[in-house]
C-alpha atoms as a PDB file:
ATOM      1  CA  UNK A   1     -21.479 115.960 -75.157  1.00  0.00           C
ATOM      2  CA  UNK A   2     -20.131 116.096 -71.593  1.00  0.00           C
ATOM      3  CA  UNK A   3     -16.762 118.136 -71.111  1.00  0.00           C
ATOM      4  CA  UNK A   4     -14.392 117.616 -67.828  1.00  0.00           C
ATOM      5  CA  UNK A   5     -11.866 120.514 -66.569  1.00  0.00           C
ATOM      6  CA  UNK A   6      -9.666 119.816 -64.384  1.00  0.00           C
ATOM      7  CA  UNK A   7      -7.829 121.490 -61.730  1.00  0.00           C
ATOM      8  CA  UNK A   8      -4.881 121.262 -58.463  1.00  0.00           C
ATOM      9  CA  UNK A   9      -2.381 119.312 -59.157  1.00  0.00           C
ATOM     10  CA  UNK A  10       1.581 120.200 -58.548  1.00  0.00           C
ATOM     11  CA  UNK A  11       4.088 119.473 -57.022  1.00  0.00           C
ATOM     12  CA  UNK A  12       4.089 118.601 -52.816  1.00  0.00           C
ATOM     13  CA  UNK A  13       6.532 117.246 -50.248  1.00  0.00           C
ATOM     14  CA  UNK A  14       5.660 113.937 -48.842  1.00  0.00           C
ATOM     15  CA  UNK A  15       3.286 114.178 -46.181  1.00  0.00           C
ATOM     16  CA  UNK A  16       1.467 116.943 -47.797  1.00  0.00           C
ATOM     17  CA  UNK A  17      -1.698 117.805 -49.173  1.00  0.00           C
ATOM     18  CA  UNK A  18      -3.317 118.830 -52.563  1.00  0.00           C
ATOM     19  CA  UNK A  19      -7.229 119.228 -53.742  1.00  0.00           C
ATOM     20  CA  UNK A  20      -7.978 118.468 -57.238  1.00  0.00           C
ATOM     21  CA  UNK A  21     -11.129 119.859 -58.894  1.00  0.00           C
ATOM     22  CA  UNK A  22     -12.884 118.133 -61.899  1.00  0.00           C
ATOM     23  CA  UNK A  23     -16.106 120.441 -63.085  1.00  0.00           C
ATOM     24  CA  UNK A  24     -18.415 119.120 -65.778  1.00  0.00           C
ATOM     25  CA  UNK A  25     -20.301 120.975 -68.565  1.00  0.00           C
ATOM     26  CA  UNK A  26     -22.810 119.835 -71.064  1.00  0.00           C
ATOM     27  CA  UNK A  27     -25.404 117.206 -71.322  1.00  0.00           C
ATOM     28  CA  UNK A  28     -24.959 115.589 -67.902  1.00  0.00           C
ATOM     29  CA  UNK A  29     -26.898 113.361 -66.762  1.00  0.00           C
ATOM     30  CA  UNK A  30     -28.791 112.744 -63.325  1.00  0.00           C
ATOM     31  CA  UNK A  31     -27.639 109.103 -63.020  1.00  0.00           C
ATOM     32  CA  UNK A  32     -24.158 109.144 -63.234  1.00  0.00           C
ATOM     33  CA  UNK A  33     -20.821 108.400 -61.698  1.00  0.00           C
ATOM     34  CA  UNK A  34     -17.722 110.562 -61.375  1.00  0.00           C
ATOM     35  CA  UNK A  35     -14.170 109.537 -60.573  1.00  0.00           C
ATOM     36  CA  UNK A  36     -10.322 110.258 -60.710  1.00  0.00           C
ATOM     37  CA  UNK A  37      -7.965 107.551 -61.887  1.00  0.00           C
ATOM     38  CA  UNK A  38      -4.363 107.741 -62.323  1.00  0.00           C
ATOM     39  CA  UNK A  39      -1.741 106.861 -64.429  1.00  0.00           C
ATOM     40  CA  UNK A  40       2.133 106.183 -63.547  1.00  0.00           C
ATOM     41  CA  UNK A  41       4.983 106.023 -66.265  1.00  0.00           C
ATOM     42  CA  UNK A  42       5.216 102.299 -67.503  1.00  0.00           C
ATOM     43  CA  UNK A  43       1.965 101.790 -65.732  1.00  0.00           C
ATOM     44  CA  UNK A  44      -1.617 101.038 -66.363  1.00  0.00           C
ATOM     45  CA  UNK A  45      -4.427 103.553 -65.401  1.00  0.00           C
ATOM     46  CA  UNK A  46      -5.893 102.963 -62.494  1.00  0.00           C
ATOM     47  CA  UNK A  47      -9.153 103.563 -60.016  1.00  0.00           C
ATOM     48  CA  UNK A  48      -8.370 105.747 -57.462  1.00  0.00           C
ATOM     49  CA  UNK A  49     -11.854 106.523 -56.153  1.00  0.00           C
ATOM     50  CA  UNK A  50     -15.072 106.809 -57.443  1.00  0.00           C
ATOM     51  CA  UNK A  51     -18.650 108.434 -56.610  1.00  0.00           C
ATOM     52  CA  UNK A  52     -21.945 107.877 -57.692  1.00  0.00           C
ATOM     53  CA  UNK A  53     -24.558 110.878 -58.088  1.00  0.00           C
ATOM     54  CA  UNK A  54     -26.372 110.158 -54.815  1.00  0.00           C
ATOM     55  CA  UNK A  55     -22.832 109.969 -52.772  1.00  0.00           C
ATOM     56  CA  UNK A  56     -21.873 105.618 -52.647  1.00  0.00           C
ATOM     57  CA  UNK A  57     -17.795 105.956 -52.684  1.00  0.00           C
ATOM     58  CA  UNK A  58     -15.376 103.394 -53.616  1.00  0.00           C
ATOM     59  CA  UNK A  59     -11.592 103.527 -53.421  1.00  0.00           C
ATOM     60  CA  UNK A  60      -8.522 101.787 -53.963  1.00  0.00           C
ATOM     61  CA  UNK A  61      -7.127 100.026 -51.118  1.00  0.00           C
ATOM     62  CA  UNK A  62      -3.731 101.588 -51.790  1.00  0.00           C
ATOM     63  CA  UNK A  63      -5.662 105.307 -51.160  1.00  0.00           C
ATOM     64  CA  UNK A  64      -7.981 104.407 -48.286  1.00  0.00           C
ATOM     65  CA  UNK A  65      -7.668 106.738 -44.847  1.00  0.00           C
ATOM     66  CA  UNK A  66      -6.078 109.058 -46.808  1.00  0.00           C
ATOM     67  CA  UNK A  67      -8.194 110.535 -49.927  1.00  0.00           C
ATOM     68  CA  UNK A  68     -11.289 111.713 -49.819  1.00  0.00           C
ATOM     69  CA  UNK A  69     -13.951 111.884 -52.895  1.00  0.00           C
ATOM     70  CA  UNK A  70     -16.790 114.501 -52.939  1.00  0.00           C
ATOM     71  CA  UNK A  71     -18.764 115.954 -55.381  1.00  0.00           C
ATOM     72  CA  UNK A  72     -21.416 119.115 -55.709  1.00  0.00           C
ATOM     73  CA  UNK A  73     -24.308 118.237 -57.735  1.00  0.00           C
ATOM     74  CA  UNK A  74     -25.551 121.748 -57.969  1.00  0.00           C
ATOM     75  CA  UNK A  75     -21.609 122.567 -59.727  1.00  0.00           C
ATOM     76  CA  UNK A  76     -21.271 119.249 -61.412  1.00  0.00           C
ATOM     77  CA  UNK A  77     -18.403 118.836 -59.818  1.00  0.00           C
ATOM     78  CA  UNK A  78     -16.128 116.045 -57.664  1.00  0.00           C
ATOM     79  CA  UNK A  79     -13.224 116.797 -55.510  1.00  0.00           C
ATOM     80  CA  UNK A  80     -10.048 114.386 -54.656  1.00  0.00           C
ATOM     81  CA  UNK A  81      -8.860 115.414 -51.267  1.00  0.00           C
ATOM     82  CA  UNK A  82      -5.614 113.792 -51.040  1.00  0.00           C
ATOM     83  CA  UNK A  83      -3.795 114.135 -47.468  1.00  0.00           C
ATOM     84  CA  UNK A  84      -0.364 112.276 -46.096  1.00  0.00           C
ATOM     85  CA  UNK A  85       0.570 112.213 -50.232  1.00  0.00           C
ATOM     86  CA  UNK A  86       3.980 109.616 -50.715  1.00  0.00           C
ATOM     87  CA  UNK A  87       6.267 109.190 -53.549  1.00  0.00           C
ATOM     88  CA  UNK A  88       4.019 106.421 -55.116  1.00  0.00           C
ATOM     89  CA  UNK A  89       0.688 108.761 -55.028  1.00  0.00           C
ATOM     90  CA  UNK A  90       3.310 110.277 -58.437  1.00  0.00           C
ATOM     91  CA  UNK A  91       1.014 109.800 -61.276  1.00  0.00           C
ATOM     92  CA  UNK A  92      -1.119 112.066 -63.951  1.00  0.00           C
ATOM     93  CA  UNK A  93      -4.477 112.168 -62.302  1.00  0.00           C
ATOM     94  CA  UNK A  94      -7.504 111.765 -64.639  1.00  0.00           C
ATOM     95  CA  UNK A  95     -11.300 112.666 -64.442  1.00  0.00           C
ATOM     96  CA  UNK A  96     -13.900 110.452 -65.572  1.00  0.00           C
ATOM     97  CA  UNK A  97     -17.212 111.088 -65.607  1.00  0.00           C
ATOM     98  CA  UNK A  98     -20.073 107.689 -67.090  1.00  0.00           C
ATOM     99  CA  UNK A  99     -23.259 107.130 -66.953  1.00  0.00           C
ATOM    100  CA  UNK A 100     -24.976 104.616 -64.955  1.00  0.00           C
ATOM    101  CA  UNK A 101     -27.070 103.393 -67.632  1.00  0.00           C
ATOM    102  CA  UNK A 102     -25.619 103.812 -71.316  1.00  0.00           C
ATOM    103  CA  UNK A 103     -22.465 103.681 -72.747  1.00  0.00           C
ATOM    104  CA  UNK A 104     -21.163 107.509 -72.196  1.00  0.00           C
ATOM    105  CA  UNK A 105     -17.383 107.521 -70.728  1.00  0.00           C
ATOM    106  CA  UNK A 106     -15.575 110.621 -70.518  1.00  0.00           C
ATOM    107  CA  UNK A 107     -12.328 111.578 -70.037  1.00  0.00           C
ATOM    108  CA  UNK A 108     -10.097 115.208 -68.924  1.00  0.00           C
ATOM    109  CA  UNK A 109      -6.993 115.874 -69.848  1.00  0.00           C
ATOM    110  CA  UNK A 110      -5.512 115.138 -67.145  1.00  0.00           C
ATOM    111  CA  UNK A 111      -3.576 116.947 -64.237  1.00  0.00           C
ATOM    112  CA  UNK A 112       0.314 115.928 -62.813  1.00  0.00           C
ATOM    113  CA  UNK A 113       0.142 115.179 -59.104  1.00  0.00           C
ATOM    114  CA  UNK A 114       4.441 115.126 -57.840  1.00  0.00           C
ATOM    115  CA  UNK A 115       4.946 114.076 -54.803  1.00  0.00           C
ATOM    116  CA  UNK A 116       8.641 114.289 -54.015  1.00  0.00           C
ATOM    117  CA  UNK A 117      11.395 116.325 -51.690  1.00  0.00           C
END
């Protein structure tokens, strides 16, 4: 059993910043890959950016130059820096957290990112 919490979303003016936290308890695994996707009303989940334990990123082209993925191995956690946020960044931002080999695929709860004046 792996468990996600995450953390940092709210509300920012365009332009702005936020930092969201996802930590991870439980079995995890060495090989693994940890990600945030989001989710806009009326609209499908998507990839926002993902990272792999030993640090390959991928992002979506819509997010590129401005959010940044990291994670802390030793925490078992991955960060979403998300800088010059707009309107359309709007969305509940969710955690994922899979194994490279196997089947596991975890979700958190999710966390409401706003981005509006």
């Amino acid at each position: 059993q792996v468990q996600l919490v995450e953390s940092g979303g709210g509300l920012v003016q365009p332009g702005g910043s936020l930092r969201l936290s996802c930590a991870a308890s439980g079995s995890i695994f060495s090989l693994n890959v940890m990600g945030w996707y989001r989710q806009a009303p009326g609209k499908q989940r998507e990839l926002v950016a993902g990272i792999t334990n030993d640090g390959i990123t991928n992002y979506a082209d819509s997010v590129k130059g401005r959010f940044t993925i990291s994670r802390d191995n030793g925490k078992n956690t991955v960060y979403l820096q998300m800088n010059s946020l707009k309107p359309e960044d709007t969305a509940v931002y969710y955690c994922n957290y899979r194994h490279r080999v196997g089947t596991l695929n975890v979700w958190g709860q999710g966390t409401q990112v706003t981005v509006s004046s």
